[in-house]
PDB file of N, CA and C in Angstrom:
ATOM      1  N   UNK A   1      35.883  56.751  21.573  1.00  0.00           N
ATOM      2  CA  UNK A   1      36.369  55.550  22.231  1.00  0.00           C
ATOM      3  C   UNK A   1      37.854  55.737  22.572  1.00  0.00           C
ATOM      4  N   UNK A   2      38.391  55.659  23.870  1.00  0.00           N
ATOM      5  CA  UNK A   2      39.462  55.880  24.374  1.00  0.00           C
ATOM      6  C   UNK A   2      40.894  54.074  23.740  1.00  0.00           C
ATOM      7  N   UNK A   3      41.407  55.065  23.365  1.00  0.00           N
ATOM      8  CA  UNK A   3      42.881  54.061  22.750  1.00  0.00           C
ATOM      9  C   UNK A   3      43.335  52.778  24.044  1.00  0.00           C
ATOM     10  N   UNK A   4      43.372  51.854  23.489  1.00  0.00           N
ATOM     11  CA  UNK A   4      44.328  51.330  24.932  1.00  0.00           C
ATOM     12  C   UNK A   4      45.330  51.498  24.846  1.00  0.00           C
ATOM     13  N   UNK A   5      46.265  51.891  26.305  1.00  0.00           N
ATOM     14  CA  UNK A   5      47.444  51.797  27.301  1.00  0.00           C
ATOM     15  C   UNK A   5      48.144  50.764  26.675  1.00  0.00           C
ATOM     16  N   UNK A   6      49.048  51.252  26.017  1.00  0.00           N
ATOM     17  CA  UNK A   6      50.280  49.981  25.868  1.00  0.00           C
ATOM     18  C   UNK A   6      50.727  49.709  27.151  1.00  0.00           C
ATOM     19  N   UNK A   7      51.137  48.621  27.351  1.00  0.00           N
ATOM     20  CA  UNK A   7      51.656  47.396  28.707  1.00  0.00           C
ATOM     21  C   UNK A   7      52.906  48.268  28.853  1.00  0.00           C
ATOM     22  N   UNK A   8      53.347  48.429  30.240  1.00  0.00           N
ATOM     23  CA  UNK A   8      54.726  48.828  30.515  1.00  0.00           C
ATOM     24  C   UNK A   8      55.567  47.663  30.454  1.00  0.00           C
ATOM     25  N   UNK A   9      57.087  47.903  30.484  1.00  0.00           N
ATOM     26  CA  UNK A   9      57.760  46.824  30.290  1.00  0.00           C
ATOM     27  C   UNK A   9      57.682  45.867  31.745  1.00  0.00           C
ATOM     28  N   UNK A  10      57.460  46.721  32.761  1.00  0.00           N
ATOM     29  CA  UNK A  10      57.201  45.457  33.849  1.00  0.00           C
ATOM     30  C   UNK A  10      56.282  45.050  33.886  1.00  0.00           C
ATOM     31  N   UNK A  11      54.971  45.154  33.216  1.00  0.00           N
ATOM     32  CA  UNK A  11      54.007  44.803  33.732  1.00  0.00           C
ATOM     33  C   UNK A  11      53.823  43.360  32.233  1.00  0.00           C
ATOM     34  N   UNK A  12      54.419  43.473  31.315  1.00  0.00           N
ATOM     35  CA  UNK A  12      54.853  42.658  30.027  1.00  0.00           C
ATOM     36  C   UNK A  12      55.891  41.416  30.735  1.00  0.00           C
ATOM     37  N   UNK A  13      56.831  42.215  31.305  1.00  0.00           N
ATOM     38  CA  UNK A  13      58.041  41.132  32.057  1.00  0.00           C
ATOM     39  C   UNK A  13      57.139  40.129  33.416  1.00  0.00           C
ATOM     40  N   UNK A  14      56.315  40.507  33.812  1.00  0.00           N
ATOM     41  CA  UNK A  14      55.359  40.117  34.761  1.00  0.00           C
ATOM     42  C   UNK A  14      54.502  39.016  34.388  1.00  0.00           C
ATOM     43  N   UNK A  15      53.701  39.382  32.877  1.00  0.00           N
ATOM     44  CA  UNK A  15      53.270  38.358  32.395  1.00  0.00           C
ATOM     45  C   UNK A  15      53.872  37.211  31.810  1.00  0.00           C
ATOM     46  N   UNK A  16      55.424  37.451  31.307  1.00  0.00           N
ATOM     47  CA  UNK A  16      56.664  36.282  30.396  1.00  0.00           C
ATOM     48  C   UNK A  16      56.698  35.734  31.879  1.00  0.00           C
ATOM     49  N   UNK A  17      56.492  36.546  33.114  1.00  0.00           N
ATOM     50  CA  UNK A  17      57.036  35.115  34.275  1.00  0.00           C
ATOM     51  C   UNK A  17      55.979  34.453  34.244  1.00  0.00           C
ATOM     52  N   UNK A  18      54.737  34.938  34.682  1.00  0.00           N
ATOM     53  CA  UNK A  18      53.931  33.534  34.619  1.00  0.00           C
ATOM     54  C   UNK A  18      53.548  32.687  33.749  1.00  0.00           C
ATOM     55  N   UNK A  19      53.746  33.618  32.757  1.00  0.00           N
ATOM     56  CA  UNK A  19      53.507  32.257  31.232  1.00  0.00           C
ATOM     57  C   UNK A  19      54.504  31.236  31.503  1.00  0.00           C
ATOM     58  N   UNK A  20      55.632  31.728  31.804  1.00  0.00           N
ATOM     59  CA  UNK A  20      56.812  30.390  32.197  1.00  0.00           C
ATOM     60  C   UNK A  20      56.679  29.958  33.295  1.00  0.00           C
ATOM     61  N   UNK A  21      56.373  30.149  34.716  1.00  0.00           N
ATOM     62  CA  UNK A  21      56.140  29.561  35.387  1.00  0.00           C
ATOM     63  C   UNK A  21      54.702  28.412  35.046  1.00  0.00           C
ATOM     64  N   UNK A  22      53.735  28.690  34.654  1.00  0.00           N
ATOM     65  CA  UNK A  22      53.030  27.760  34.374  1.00  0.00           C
ATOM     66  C   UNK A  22      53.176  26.788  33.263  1.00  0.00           C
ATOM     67  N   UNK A  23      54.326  27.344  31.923  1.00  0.00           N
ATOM     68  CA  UNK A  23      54.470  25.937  31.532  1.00  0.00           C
ATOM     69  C   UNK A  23      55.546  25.287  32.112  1.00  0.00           C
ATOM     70  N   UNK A  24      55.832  26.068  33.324  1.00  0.00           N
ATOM     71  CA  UNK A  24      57.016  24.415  33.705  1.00  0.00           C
ATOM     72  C   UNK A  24      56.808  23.868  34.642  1.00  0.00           C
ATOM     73  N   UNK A  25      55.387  24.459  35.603  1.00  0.00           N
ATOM     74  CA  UNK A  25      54.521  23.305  36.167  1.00  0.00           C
ATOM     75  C   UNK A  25      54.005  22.428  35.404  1.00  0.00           C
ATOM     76  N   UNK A  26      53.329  22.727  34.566  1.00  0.00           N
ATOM     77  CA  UNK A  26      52.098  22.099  33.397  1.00  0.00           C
ATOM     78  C   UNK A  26      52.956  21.362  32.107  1.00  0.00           C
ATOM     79  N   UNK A  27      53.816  21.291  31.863  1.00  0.00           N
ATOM     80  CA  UNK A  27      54.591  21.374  30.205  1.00  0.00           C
ATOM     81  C   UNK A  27      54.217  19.899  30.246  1.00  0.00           C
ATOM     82  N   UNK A  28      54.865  18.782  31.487  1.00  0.00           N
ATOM     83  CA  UNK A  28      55.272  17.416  31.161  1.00  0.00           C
ATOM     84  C   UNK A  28      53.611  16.885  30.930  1.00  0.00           C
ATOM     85  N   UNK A  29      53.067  17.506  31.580  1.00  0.00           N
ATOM     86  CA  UNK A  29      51.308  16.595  30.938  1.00  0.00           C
ATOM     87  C   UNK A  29      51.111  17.149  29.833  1.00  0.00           C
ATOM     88  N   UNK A  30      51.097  18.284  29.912  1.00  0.00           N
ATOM     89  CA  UNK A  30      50.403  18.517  28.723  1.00  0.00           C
ATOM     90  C   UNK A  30      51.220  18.407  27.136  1.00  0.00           C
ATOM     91  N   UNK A  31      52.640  17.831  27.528  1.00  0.00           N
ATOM     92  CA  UNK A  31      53.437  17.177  26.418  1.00  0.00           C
ATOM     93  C   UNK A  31      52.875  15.945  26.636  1.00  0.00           C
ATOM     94  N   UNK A  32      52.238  14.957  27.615  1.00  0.00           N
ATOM     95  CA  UNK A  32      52.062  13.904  27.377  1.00  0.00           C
ATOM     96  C   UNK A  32      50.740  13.488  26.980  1.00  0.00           C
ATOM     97  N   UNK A  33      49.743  14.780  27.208  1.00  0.00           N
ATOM     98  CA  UNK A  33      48.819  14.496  27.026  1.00  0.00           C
ATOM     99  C   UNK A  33      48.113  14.783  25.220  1.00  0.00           C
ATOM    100  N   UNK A  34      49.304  15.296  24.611  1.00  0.00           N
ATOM    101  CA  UNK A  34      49.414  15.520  23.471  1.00  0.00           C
ATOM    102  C   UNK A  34      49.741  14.216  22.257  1.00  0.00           C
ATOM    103  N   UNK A  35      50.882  13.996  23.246  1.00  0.00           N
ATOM    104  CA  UNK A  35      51.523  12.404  22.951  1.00  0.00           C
ATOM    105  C   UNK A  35      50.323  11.303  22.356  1.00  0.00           C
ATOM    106  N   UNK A  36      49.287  11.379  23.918  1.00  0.00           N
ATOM    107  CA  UNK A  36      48.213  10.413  23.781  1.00  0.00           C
ATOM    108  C   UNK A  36      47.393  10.403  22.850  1.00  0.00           C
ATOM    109  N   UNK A  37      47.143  12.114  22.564  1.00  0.00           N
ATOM    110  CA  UNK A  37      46.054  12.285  21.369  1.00  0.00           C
ATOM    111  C   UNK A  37      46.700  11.978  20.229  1.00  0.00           C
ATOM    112  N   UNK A  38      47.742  12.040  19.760  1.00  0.00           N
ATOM    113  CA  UNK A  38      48.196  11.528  18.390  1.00  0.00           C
ATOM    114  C   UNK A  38      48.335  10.270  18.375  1.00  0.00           C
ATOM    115  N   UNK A  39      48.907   9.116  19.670  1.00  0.00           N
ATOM    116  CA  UNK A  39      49.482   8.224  19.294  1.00  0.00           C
ATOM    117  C   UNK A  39      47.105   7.590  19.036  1.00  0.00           C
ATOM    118  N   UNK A  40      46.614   7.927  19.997  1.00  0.00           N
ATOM    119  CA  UNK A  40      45.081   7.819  18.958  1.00  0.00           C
ATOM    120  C   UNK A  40      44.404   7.796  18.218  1.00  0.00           C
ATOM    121  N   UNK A  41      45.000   8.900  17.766  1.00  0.00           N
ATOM    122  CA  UNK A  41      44.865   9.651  16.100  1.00  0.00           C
ATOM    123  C   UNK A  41      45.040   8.642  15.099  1.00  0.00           C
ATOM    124  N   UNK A  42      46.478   8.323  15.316  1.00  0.00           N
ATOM    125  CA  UNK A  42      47.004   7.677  14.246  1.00  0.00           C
ATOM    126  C   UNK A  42      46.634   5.708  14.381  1.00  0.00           C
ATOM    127  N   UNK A  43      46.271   5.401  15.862  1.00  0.00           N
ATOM    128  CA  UNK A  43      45.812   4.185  15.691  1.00  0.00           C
ATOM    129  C   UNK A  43      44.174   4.286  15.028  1.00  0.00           C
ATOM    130  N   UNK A  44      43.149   5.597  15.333  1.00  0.00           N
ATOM    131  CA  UNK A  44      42.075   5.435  14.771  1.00  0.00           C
ATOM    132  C   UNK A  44      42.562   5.549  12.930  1.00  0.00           C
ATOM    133  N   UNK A  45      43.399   5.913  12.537  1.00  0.00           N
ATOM    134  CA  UNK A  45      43.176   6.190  11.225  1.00  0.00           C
ATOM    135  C   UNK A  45      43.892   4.778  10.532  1.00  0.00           C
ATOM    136  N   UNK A  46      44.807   4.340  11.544  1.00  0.00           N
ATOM    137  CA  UNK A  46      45.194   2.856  10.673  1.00  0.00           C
ATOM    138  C   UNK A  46      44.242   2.220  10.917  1.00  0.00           C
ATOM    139  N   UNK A  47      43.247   1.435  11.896  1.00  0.00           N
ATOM    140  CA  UNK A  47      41.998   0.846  11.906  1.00  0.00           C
ATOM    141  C   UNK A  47      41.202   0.912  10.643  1.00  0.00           C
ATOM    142  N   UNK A  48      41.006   2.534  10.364  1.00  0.00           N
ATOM    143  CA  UNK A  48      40.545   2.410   9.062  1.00  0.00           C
ATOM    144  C   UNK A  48      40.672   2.466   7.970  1.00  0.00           C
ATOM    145  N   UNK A  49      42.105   2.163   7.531  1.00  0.00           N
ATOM    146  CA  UNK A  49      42.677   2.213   6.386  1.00  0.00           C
ATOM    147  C   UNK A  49      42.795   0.405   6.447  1.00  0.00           C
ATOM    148  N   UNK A  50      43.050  -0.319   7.394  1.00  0.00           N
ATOM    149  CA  UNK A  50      43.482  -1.579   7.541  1.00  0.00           C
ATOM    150  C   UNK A  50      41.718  -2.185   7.169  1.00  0.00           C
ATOM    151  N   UNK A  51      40.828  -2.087   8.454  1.00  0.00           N
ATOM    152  CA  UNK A  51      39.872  -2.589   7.818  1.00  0.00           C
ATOM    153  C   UNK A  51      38.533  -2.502   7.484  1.00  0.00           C
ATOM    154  N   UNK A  52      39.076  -1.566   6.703  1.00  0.00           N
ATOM    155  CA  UNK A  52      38.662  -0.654   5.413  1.00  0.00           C
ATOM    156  C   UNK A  52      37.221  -0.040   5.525  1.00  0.00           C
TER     157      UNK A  52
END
């Protein structure tokens, strides 16, 4: 079974751009859409601590 090819440094520097370019299209939803699931979270779990 043949070893894999370590990544050259441009082709590594190539991928850090689009990882950053897509979270700084994407970051503000998907920070908000994170937001939503906890602020959920935490109203489903007081519901059931409150009534009981």
């Amino acid at each position: 079974m043949p070893r894999s090819k370590t990544k050259s440094k441009r082709t590594r520097r190539g991928e850090m751009r689009k990882r950053a370019q897509f979270f700084d299209r994407h970051a503000e939803h998907i920070r908000l859409v994170l937001i939503g699931g906890g602020a959920i979270l935490v109203a489903t779990l007081l519901a059931k601590v409150v009534l009981g």
